[in-house]
C-alpha atoms as a PDB file:
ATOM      1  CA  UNK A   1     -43.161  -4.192  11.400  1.00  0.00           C
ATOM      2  CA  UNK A   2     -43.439  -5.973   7.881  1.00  0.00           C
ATOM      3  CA  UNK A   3     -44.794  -2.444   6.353  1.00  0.00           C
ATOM      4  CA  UNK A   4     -41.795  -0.406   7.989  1.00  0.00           C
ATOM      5  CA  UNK A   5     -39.342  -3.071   6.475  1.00  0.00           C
ATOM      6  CA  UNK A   6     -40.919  -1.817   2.547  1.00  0.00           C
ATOM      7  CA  UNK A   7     -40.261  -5.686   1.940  1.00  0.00           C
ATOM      8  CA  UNK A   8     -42.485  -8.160   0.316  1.00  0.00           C
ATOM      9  CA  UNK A   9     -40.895 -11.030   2.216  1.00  0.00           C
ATOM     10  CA  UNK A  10     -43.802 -12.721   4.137  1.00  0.00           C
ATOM     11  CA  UNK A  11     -41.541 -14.235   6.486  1.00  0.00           C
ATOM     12  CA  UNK A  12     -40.286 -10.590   7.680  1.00  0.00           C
ATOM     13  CA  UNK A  13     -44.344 -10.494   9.500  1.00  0.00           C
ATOM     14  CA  UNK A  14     -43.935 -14.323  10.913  1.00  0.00           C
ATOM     15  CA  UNK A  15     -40.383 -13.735  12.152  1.00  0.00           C
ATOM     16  CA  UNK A  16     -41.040 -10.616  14.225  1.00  0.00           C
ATOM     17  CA  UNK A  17     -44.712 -12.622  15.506  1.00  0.00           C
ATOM     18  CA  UNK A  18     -42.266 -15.462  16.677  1.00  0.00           C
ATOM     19  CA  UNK A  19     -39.336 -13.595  18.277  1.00  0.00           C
ATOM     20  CA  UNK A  20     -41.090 -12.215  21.390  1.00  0.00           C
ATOM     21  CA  UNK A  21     -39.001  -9.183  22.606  1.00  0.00           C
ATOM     22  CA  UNK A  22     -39.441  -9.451  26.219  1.00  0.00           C
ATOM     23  CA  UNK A  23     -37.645 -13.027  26.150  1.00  0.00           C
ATOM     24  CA  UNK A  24     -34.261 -11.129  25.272  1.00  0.00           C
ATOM     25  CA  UNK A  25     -35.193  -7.823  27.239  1.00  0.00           C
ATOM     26  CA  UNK A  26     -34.298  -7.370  31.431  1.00  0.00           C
ATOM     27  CA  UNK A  27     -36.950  -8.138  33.521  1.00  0.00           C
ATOM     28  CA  UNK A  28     -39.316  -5.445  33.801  1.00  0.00           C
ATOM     29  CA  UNK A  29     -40.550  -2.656  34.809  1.00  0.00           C
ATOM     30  CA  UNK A  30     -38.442  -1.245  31.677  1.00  0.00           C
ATOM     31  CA  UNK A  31     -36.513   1.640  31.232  1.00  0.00           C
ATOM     32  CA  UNK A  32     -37.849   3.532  27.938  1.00  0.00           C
ATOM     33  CA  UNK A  33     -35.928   6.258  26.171  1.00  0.00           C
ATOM     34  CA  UNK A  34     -38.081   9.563  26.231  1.00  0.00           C
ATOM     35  CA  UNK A  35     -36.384  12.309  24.281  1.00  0.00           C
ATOM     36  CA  UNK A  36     -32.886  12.270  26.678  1.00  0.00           C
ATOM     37  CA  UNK A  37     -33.814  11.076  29.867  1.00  0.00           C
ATOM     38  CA  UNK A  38     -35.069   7.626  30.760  1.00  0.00           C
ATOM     39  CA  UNK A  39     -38.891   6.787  32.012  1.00  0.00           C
ATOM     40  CA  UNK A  40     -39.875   3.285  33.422  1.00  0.00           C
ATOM     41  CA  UNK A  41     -43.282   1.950  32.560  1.00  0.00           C
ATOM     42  CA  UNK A  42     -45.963   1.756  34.745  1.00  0.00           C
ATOM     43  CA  UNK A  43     -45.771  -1.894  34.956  1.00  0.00           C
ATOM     44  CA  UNK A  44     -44.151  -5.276  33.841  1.00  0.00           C
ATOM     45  CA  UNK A  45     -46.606  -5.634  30.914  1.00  0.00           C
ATOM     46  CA  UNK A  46     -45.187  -6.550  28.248  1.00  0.00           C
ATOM     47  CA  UNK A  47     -47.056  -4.306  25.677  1.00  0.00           C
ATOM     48  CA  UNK A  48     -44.628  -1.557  26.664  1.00  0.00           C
ATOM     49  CA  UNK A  49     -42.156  -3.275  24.521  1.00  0.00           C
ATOM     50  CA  UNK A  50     -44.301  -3.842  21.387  1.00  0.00           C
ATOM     51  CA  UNK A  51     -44.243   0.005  20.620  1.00  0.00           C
ATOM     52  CA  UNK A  52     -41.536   2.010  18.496  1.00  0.00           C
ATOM     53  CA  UNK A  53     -38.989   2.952  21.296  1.00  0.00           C
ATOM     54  CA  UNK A  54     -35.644   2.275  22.621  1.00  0.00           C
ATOM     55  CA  UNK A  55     -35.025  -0.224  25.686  1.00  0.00           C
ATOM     56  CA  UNK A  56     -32.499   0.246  28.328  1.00  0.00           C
ATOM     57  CA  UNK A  57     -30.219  -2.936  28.298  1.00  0.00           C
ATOM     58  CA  UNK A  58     -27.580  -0.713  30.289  1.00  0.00           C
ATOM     59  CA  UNK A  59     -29.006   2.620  31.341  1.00  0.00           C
ATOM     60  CA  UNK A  60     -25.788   3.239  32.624  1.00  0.00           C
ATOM     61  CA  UNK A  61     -24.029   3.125  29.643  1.00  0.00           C
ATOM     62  CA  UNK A  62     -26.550   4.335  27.386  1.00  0.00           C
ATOM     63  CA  UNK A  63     -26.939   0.942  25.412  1.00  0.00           C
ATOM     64  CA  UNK A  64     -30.454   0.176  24.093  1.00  0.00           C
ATOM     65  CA  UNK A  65     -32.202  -2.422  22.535  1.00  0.00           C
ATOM     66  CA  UNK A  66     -33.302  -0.394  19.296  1.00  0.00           C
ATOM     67  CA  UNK A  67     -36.296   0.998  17.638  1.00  0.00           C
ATOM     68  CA  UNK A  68     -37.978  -1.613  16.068  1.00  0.00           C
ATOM     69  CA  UNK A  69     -39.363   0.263  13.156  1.00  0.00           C
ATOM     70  CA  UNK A  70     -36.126   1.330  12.320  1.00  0.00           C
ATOM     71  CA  UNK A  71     -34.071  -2.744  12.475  1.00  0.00           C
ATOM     72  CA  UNK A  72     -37.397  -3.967  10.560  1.00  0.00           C
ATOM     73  CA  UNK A  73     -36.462  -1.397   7.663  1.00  0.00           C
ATOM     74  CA  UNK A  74     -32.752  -2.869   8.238  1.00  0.00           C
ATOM     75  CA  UNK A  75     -33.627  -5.734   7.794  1.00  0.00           C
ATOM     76  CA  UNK A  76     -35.601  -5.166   4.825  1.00  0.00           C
ATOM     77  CA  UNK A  77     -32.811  -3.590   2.946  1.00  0.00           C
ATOM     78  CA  UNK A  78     -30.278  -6.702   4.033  1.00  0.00           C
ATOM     79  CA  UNK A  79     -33.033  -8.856   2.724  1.00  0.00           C
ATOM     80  CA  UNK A  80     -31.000 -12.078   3.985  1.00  0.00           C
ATOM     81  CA  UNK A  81     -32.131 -15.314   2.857  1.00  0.00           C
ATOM     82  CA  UNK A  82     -32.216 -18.771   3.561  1.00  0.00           C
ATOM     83  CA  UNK A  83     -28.652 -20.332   3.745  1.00  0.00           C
ATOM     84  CA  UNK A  84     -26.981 -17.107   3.976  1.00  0.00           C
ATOM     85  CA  UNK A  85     -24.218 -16.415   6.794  1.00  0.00           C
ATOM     86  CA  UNK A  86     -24.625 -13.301   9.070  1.00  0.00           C
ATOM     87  CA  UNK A  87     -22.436 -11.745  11.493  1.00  0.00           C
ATOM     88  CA  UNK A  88     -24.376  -9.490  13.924  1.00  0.00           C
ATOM     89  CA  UNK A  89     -21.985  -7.068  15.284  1.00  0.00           C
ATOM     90  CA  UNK A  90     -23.133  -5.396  18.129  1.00  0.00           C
ATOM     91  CA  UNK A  91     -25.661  -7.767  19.141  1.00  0.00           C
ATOM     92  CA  UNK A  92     -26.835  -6.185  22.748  1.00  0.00           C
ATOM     93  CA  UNK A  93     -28.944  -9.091  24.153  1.00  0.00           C
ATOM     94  CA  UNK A  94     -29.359 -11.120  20.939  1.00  0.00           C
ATOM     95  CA  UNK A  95     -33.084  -9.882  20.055  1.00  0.00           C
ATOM     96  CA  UNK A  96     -32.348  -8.758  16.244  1.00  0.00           C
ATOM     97  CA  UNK A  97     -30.001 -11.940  16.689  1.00  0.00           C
ATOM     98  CA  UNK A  98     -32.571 -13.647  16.580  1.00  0.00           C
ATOM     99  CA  UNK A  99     -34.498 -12.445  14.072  1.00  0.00           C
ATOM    100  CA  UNK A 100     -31.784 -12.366  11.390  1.00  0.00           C
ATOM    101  CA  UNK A 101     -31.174 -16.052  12.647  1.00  0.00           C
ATOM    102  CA  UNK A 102     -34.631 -16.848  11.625  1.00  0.00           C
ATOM    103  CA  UNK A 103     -34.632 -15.465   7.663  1.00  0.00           C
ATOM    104  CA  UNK A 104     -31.592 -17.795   6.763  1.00  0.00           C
ATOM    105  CA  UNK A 105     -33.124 -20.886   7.750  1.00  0.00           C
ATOM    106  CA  UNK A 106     -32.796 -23.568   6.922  1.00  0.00           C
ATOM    107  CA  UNK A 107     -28.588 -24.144   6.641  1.00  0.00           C
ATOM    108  CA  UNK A 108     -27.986 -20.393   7.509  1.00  0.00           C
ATOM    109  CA  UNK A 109     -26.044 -19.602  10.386  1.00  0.00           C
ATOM    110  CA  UNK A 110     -25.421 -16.364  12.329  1.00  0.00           C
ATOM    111  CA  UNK A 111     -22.420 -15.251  14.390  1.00  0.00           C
ATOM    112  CA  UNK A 112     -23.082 -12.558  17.172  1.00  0.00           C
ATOM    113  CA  UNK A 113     -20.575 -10.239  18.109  1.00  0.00           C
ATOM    114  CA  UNK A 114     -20.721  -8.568  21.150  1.00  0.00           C
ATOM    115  CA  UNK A 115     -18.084  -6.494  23.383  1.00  0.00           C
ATOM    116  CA  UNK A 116     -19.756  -6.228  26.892  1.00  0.00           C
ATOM    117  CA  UNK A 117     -19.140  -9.335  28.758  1.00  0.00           C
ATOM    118  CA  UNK A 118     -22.477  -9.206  30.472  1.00  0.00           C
ATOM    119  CA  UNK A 119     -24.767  -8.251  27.734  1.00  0.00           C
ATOM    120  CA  UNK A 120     -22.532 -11.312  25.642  1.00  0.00           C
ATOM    121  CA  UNK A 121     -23.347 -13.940  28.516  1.00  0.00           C
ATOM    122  CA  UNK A 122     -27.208 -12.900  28.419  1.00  0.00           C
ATOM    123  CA  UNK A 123     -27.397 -13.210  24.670  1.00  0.00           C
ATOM    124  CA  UNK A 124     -25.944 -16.858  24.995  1.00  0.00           C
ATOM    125  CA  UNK A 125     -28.530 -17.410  27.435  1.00  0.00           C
ATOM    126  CA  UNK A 126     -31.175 -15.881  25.532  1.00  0.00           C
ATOM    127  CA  UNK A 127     -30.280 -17.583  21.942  1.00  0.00           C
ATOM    128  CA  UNK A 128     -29.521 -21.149  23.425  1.00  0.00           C
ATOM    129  CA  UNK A 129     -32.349 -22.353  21.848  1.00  0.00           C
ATOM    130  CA  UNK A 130     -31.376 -21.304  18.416  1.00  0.00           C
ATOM    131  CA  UNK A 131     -29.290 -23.746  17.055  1.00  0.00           C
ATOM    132  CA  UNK A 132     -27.728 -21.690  14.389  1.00  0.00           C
ATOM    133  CA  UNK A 133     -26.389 -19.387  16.091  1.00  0.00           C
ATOM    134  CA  UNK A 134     -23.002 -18.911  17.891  1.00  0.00           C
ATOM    135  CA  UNK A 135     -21.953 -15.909  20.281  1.00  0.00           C
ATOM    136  CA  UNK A 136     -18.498 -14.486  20.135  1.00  0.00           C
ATOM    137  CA  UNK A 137     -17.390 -12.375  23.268  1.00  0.00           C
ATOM    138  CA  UNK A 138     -14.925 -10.317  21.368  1.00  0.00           C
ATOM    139  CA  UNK A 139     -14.268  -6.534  19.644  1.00  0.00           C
ATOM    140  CA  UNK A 140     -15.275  -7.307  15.283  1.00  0.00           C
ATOM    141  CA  UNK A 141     -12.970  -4.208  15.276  1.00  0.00           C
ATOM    142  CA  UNK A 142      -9.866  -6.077  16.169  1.00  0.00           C
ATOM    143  CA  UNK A 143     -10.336 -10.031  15.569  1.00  0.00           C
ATOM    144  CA  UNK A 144     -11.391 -11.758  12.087  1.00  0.00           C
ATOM    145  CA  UNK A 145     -14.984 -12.059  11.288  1.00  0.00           C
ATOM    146  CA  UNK A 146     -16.169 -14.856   9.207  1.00  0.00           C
ATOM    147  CA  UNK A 147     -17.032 -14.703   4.971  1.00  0.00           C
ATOM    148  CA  UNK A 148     -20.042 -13.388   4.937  1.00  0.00           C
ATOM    149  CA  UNK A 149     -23.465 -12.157   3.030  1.00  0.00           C
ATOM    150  CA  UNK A 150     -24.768 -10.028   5.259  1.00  0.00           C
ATOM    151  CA  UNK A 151     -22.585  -7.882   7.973  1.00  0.00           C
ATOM    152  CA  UNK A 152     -25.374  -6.586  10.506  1.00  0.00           C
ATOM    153  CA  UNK A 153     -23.818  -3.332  12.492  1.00  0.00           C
ATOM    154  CA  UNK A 154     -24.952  -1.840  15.279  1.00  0.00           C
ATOM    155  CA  UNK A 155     -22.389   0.122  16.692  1.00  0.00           C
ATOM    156  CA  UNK A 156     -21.383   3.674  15.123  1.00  0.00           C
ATOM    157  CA  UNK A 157     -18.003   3.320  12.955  1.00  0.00           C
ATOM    158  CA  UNK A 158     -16.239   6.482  11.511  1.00  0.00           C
ATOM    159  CA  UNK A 159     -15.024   4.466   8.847  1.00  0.00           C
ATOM    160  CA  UNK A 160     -15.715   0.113   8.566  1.00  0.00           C
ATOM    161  CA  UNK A 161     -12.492  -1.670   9.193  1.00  0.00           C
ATOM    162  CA  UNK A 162     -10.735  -2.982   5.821  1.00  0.00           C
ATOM    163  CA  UNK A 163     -10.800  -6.740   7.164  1.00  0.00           C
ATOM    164  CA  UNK A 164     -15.213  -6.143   6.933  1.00  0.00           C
ATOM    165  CA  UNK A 165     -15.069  -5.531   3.492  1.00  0.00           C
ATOM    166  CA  UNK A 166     -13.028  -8.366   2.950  1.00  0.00           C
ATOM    167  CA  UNK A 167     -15.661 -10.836   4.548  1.00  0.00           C
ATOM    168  CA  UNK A 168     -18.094  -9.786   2.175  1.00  0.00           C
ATOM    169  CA  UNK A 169     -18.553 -12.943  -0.506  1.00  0.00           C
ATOM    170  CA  UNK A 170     -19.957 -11.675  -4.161  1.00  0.00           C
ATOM    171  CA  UNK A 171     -23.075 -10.077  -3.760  1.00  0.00           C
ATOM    172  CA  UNK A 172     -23.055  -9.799   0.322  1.00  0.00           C
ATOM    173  CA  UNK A 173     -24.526  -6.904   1.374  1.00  0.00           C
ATOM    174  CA  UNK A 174     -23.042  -4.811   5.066  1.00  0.00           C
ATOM    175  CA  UNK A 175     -25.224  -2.142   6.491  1.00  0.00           C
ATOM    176  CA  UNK A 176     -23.773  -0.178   9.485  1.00  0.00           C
ATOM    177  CA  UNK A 177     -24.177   3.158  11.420  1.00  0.00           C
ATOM    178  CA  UNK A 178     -21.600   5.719   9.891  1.00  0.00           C
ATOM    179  CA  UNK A 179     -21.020   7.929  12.219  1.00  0.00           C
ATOM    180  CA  UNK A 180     -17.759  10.310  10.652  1.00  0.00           C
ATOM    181  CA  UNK A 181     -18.514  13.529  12.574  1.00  0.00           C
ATOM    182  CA  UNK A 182     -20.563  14.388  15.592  1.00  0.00           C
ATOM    183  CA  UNK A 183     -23.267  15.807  13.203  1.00  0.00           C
ATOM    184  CA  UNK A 184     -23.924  13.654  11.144  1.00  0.00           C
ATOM    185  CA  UNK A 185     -25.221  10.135  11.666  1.00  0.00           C
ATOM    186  CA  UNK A 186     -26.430   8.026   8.925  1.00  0.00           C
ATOM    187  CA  UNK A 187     -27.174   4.322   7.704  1.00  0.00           C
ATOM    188  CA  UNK A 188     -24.943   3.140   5.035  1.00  0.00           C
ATOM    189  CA  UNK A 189     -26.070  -0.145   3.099  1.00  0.00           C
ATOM    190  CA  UNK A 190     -23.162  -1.573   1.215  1.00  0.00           C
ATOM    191  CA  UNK A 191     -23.126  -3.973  -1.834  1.00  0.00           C
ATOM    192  CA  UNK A 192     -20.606  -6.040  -2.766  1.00  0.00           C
ATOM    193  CA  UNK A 193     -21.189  -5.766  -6.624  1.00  0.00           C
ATOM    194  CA  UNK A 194     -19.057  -6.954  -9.724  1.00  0.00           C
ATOM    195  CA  UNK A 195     -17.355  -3.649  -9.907  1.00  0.00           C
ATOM    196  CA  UNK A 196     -16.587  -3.054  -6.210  1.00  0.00           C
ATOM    197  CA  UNK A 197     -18.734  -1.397  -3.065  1.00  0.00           C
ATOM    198  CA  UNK A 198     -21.619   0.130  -4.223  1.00  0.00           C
ATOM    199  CA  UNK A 199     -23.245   2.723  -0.633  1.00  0.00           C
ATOM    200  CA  UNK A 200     -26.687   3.926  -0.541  1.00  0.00           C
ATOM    201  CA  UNK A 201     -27.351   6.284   2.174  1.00  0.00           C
ATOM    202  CA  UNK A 202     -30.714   4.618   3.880  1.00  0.00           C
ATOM    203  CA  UNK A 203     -31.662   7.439   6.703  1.00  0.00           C
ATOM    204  CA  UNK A 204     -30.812   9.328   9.646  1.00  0.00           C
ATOM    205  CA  UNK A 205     -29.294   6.431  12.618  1.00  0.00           C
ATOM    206  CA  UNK A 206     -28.049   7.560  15.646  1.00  0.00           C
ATOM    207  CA  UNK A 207     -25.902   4.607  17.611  1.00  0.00           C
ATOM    208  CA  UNK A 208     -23.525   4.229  20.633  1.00  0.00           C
ATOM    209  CA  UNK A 209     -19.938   4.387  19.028  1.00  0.00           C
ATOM    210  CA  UNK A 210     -18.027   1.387  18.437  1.00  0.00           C
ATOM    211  CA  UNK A 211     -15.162   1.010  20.332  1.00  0.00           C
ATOM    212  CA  UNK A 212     -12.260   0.876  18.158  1.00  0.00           C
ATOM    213  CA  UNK A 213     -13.824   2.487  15.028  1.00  0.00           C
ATOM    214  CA  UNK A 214     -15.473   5.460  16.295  1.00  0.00           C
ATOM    215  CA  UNK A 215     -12.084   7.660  16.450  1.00  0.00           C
ATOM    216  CA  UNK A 216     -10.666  10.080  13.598  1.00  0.00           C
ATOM    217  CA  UNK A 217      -6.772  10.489  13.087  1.00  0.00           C
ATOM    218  CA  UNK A 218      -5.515  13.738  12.122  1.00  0.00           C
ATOM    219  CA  UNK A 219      -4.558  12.182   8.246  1.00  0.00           C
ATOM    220  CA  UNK A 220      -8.418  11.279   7.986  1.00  0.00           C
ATOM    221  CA  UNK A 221     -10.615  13.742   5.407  1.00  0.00           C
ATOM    222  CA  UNK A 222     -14.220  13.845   6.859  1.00  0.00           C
ATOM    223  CA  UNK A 223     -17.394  14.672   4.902  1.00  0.00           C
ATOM    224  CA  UNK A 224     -19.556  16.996   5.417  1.00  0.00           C
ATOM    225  CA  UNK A 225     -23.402  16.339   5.869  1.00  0.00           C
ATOM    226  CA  UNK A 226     -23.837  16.850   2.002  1.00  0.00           C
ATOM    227  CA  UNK A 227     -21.320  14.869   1.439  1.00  0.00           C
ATOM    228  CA  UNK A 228     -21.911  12.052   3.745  1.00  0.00           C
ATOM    229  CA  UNK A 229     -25.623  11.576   1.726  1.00  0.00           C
ATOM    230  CA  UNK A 230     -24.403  11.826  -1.367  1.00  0.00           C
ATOM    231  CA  UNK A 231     -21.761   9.029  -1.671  1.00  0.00           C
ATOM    232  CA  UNK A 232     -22.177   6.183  -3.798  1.00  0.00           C
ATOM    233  CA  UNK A 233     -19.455   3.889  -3.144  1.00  0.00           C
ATOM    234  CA  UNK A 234     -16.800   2.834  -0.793  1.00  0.00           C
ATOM    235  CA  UNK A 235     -13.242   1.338  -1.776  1.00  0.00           C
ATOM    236  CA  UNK A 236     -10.221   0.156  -0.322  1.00  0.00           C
ATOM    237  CA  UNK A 237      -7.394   2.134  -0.669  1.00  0.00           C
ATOM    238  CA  UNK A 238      -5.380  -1.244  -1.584  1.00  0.00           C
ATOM    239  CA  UNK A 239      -7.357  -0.961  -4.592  1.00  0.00           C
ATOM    240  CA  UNK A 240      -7.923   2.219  -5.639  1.00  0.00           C
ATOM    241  CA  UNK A 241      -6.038   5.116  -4.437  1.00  0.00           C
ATOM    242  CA  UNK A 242      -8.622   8.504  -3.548  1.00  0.00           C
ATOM    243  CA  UNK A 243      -9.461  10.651  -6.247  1.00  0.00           C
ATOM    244  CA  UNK A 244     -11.099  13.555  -7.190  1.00  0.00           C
ATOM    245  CA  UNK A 245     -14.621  12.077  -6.272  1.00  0.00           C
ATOM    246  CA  UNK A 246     -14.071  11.052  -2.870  1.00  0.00           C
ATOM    247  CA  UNK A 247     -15.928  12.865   0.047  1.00  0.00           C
ATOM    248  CA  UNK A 248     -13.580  11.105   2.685  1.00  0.00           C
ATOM    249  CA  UNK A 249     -10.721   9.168   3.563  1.00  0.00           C
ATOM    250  CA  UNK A 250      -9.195   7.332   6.022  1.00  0.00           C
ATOM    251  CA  UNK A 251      -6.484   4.883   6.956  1.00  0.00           C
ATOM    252  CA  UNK A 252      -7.810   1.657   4.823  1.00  0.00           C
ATOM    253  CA  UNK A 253     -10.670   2.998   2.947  1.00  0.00           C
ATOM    254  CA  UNK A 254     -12.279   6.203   1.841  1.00  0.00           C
ATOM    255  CA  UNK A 255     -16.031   6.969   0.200  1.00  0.00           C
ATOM    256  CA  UNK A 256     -16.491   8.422  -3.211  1.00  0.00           C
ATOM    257  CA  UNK A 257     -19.285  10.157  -4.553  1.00  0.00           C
ATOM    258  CA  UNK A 258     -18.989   8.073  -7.824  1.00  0.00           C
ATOM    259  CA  UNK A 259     -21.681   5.315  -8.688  1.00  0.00           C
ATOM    260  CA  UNK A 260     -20.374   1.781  -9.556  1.00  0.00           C
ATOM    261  CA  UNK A 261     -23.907   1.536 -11.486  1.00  0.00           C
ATOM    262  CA  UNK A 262     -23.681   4.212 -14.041  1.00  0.00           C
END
């Protein structure tokens, strides 16, 4: 887990040692996602759940608890530190909760979105015990989300919502599943710099939709693969109006293939 996160933050290796997974997973036998189709393990052992895959918290609804490899890289690029305030949106169960919880101790805090009312009521069950961390039953789509450093998503958005830029303090940093046609799905890790939102495309993620920012309108411009991995920055259109650079638009914001750095 520490090498897939390509950080040098020892903690990253103690974290993930200390956060056991089966405390925030259904009990088991588990439901493991093979390809499309679901296969339970052979038994409640819980070594089924220290390998890379994808855990059924709601089979019926396709929602997982995801690949570990691919959260420790998140994690890694977030690189949240001690003190730092995180809002988890999406936060299944609380597992990742959790471990985010853990790197901004001491005097950080973490608040965990989450839109199911069941898998919300587990994760305040399961993160009872960490006192920095509060559970909101509630759509981050629709009702204010706190300032922020790092904004943890795990839902796929077509386009973040204006107000989740705006949470972002001075050097916050937002990573989220962007998700703006049906073929192509990437991770976006955004930077609130001096001179506005600086996007690096991270790799291939593939994520339920978020309900409430997973639909296009027919004013939107969408990218096109190519496009989609080759933007460098994200503004609001409050700010900036589109120009020639940008490789989409929608209502509130819109992606440019300009860098903020050069």
């Amino acid at each position: 887990m520490a090498s897939a996160s390509g950080s040098s933050d020892p903690r990253i290796e103690q974290t993930f040692k200390s956060v056991r997974r089966e405390a925030f997973m259904p009990p088991g036998p588990w439901k493991v996602l093979v390809g499309d189709n679901y296969i339970e393990t052979p038994s409640a052992d819980p070594r089924y759940l220290y390998q890379n895959n994808l855990i059924a918290l709601d089979a019926s609804k396709g929602i997982n608890n995801g690949e570990p490899f691919l959260h420790a890289r998140w994690i890694g690029a977030v690189a949240p530190k001690p003190g730092e305030t995180v809002t988890h949106i999406g936060a299944g169960t609380g597992y990742y909760s959790a471990v985010l919880s853990m790197l901004v101790l001491p005097k950080g805090v973490l608040t965990a979105y989450e839109v199911d009312e069941k898998l919300a009521a587990q994760a305040r069950r399961n993160l009872a015990r960490f006192e920095n961390v509060s559970v909101v039953l509630g759509n981050a789509v629709s009702v204010p989300i706190p300032k922020s450093d790092v904004i943890y998503v795990n839902a796929g958005v077509v386009a973040p919502p204006g107000h989740w830029l705006d949470a972002l303090r001075p050097g916050a940093r937002m990573i989220f599943p962007w998700r703006p046609t049906p073929q192509t799905a990437l991770a976006a890790l955004v930077t609130h710099t001096a001179s506005g939102f600086e996007l690096k495309a991270l790799m291939p993620a593939w994520f339920i939709p978020c309900l409430g920012a997973s639909e296009t309108s027919a004013t939107d411009i969408l990218p096109d693969t190519t496009g989609a991995w080759q933007t460098r920055s994200l503004h609001l259109k409050r700010d900036r109006a589109p120009d020639e650079s940008a490789t989409a638009i929608y209502e509130d914001v819109w992606f440019s293939l300009e860098s903020l750095t050069t």
